[in-house]
PDB file of N, CA and C in Angstrom:
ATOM      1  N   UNK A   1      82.190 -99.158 116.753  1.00  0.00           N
ATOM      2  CA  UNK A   1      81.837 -97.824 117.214  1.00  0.00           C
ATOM      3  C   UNK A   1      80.342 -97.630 117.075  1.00  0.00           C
ATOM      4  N   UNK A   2      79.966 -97.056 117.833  1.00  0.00           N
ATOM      5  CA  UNK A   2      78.529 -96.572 118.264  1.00  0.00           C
ATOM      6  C   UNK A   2      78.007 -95.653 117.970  1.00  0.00           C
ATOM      7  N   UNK A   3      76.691 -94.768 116.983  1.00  0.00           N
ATOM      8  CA  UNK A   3      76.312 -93.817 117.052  1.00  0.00           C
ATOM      9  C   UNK A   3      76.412 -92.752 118.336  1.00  0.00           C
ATOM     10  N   UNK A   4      76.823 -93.500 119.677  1.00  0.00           N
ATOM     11  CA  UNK A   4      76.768 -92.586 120.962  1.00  0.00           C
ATOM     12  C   UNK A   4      77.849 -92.690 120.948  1.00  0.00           C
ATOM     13  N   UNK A   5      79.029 -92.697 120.224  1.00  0.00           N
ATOM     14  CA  UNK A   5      80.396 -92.392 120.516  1.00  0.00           C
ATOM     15  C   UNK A   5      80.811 -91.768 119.656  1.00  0.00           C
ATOM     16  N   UNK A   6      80.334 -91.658 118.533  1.00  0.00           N
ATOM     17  CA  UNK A   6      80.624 -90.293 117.178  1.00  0.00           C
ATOM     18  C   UNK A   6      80.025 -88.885 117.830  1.00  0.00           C
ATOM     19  N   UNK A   7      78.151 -89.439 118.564  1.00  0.00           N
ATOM     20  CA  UNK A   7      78.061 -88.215 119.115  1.00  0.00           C
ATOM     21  C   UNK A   7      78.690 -87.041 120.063  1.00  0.00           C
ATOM     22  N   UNK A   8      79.228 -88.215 121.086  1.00  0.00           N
ATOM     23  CA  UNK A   8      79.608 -87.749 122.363  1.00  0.00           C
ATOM     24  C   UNK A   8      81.291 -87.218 121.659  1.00  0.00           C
ATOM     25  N   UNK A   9      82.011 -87.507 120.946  1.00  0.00           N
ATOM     26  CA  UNK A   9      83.276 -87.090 120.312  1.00  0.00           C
ATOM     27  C   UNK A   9      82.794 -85.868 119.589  1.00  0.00           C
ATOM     28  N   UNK A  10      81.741 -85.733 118.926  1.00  0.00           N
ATOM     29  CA  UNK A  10      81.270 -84.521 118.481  1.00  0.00           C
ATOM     30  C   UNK A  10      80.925 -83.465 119.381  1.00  0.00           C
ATOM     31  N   UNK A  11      80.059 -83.689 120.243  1.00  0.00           N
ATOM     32  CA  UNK A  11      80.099 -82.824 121.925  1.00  0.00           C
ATOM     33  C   UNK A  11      81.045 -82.266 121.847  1.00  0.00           C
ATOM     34  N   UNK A  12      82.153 -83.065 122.257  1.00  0.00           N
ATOM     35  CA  UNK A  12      83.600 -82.400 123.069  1.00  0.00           C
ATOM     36  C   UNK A  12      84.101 -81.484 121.904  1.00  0.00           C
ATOM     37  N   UNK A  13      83.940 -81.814 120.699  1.00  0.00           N
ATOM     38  CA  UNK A  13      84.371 -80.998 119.891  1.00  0.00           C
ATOM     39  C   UNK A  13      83.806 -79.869 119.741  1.00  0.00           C
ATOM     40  N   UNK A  14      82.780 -79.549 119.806  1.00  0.00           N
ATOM     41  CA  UNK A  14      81.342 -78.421 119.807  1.00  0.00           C
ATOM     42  C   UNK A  14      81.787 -77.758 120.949  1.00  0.00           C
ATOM     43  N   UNK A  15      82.320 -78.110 122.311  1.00  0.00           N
ATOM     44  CA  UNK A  15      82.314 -77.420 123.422  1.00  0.00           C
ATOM     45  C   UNK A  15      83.540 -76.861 123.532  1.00  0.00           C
ATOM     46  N   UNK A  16      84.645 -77.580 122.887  1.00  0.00           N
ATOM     47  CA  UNK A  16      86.321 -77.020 123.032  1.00  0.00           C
ATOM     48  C   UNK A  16      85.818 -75.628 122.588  1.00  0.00           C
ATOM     49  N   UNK A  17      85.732 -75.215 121.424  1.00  0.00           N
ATOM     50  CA  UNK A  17      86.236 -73.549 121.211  1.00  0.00           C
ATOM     51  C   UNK A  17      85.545 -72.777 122.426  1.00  0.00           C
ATOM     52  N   UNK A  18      84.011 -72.815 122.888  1.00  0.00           N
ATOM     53  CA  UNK A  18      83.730 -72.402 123.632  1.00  0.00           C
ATOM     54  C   UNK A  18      84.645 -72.053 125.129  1.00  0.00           C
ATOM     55  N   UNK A  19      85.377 -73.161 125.125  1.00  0.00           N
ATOM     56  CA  UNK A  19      86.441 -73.199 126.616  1.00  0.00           C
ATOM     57  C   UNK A  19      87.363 -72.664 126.244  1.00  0.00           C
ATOM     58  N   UNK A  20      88.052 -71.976 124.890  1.00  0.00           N
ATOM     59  CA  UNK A  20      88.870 -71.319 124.065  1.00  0.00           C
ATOM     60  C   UNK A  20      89.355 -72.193 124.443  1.00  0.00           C
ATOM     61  N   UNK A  21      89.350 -73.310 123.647  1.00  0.00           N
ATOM     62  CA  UNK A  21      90.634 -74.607 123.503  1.00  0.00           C
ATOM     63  C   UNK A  21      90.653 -74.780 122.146  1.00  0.00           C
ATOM     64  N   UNK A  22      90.489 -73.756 121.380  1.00  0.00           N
ATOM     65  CA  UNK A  22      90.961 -73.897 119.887  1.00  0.00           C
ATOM     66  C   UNK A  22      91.983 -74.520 118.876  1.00  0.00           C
ATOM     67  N   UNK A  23      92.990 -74.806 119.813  1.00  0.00           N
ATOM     68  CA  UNK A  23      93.939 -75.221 119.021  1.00  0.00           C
ATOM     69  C   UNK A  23      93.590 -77.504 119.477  1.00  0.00           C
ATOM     70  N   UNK A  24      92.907 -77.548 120.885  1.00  0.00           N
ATOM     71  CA  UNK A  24      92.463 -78.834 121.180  1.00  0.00           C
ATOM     72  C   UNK A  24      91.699 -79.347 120.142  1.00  0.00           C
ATOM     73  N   UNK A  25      90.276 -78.209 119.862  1.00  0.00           N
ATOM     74  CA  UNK A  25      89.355 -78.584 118.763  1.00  0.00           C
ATOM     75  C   UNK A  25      89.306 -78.634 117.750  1.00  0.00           C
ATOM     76  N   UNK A  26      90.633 -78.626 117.156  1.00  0.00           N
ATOM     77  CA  UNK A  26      90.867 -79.126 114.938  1.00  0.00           C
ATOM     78  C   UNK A  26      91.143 -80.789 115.255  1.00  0.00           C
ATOM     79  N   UNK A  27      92.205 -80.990 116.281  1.00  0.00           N
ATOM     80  CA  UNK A  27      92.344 -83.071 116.116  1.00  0.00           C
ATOM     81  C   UNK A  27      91.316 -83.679 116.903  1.00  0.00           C
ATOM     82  N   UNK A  28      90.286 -82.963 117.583  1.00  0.00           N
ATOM     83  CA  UNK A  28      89.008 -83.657 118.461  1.00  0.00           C
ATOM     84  C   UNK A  28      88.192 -83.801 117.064  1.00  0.00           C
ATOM     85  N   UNK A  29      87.996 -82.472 116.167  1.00  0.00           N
ATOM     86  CA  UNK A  29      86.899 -82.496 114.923  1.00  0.00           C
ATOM     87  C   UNK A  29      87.361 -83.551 113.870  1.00  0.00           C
ATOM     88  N   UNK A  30      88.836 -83.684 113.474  1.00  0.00           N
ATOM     89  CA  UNK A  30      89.339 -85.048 112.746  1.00  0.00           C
ATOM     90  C   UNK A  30      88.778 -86.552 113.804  1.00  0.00           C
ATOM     91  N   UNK A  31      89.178 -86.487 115.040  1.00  0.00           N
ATOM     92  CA  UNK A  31      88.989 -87.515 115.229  1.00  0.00           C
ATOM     93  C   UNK A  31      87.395 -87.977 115.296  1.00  0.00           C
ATOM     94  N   UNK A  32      86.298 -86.820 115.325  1.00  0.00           N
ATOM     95  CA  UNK A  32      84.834 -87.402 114.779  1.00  0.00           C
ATOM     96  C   UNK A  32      84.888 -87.391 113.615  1.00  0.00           C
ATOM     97  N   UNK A  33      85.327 -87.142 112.527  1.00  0.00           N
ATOM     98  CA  UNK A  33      85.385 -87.129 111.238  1.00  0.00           C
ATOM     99  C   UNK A  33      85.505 -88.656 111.132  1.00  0.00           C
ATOM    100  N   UNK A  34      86.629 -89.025 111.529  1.00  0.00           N
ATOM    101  CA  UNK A  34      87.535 -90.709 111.148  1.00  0.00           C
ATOM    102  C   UNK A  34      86.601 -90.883 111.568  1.00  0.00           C
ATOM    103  N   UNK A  35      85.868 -90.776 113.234  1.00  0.00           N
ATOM    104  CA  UNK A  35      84.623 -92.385 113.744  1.00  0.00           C
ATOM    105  C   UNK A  35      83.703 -92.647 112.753  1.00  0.00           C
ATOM    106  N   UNK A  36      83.188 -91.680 112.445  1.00  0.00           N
ATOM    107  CA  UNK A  36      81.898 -91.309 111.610  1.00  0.00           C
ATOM    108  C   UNK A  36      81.965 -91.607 110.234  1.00  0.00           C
ATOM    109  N   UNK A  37      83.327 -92.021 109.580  1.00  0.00           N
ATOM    110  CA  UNK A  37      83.678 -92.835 108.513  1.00  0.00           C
ATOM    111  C   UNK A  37      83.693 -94.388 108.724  1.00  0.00           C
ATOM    112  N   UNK A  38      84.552 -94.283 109.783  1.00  0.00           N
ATOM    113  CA  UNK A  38      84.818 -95.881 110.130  1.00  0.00           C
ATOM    114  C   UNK A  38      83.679 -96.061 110.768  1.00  0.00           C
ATOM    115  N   UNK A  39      83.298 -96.328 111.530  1.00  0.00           N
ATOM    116  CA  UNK A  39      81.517 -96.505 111.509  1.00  0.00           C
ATOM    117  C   UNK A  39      80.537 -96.522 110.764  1.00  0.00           C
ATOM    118  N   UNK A  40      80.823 -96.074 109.940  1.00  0.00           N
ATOM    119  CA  UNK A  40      79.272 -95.780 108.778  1.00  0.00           C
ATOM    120  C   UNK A  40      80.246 -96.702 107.339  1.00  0.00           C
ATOM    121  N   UNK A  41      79.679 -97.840 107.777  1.00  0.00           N
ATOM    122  CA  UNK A  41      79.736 -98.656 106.427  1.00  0.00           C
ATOM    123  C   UNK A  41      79.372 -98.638 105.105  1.00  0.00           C
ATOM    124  N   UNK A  42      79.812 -99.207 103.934  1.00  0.00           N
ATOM    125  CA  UNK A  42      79.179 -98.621 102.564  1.00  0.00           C
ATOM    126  C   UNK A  42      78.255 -99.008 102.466  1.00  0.00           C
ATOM    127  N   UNK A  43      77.444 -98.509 101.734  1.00  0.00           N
ATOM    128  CA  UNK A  43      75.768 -99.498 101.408  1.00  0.00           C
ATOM    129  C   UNK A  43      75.707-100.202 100.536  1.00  0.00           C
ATOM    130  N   UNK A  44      75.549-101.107 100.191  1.00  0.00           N
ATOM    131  CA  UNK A  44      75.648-102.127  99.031  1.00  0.00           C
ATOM    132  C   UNK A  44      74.685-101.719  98.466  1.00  0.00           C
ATOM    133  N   UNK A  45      74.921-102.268  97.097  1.00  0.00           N
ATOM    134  CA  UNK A  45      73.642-102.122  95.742  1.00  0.00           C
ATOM    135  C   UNK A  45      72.422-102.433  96.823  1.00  0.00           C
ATOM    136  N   UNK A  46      71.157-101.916  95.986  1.00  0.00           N
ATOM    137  CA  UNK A  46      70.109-102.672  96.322  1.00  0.00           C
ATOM    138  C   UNK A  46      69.964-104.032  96.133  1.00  0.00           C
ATOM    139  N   UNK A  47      68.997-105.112  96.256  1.00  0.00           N
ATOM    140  CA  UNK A  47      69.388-106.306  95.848  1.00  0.00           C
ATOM    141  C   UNK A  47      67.678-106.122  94.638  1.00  0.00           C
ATOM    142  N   UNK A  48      67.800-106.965  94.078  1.00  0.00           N
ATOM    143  CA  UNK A  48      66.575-106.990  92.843  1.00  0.00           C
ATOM    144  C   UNK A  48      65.143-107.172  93.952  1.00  0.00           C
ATOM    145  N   UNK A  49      64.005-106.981  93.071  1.00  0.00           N
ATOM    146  CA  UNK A  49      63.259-107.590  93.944  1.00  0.00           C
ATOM    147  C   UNK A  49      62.902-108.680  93.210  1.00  0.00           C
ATOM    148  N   UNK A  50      61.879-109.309  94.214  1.00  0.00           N
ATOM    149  CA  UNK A  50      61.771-110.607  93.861  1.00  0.00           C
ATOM    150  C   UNK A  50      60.331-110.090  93.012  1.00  0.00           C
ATOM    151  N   UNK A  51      60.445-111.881  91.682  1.00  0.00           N
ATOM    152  CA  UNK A  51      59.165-111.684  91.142  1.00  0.00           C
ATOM    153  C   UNK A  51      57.615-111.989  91.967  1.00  0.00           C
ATOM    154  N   UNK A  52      56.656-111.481  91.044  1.00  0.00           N
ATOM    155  CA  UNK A  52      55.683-112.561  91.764  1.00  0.00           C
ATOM    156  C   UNK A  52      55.292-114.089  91.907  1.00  0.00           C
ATOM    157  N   UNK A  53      56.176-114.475  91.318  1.00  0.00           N
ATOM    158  CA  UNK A  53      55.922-116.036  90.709  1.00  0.00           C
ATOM    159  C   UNK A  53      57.037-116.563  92.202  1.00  0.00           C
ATOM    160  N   UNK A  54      57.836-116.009  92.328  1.00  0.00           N
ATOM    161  CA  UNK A  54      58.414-116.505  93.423  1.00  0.00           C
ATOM    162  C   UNK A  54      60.270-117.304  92.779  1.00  0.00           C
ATOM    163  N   UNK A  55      60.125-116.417  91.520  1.00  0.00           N
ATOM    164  CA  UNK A  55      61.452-117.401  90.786  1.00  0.00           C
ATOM    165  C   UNK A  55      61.993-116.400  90.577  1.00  0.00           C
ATOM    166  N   UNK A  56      63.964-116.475  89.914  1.00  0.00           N
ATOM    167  CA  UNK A  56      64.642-115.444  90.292  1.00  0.00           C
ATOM    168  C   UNK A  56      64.411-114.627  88.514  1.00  0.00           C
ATOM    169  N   UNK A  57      64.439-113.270  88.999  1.00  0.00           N
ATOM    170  CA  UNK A  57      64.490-112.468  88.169  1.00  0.00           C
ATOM    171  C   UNK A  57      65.752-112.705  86.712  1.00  0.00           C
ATOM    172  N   UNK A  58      65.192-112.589  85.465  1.00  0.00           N
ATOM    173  CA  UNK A  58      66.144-113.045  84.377  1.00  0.00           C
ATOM    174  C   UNK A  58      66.883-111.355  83.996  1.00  0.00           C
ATOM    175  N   UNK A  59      68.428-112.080  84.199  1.00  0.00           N
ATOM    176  CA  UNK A  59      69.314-110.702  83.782  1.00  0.00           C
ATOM    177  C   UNK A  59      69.591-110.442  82.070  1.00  0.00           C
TER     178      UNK A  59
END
């Protein structure tokens, strides 16, 4: 999934109540909820940085 497909699912959701399709726009707003989870991956730790010597950091 694509940042332009969480958006554009968010659109339609933003525009339903306006068309009084209120009862359309609660499972359009879940279903950008889910993309925008499943899309957006966890972030891993940072990783260490490296020393200046160019050798690995002692834990």
């Amino acid at each position: 999934m694509t940042t332009a497909a969480d958006a554009a699912v968010c659109a339609v959701a933003r525009v339903l109540p306006i068309e009084e399709r209120f009862a359309l726009s609660v499972p359009v707003w879940a279903a950008a909820v889910a993309l925008f989870l499943f899309s957006a991956p966890p972030v891993p730790a940072p990783a260490a940085a490296p020393s200046p010597t160019g050798r690995r950091a002692r834990r």
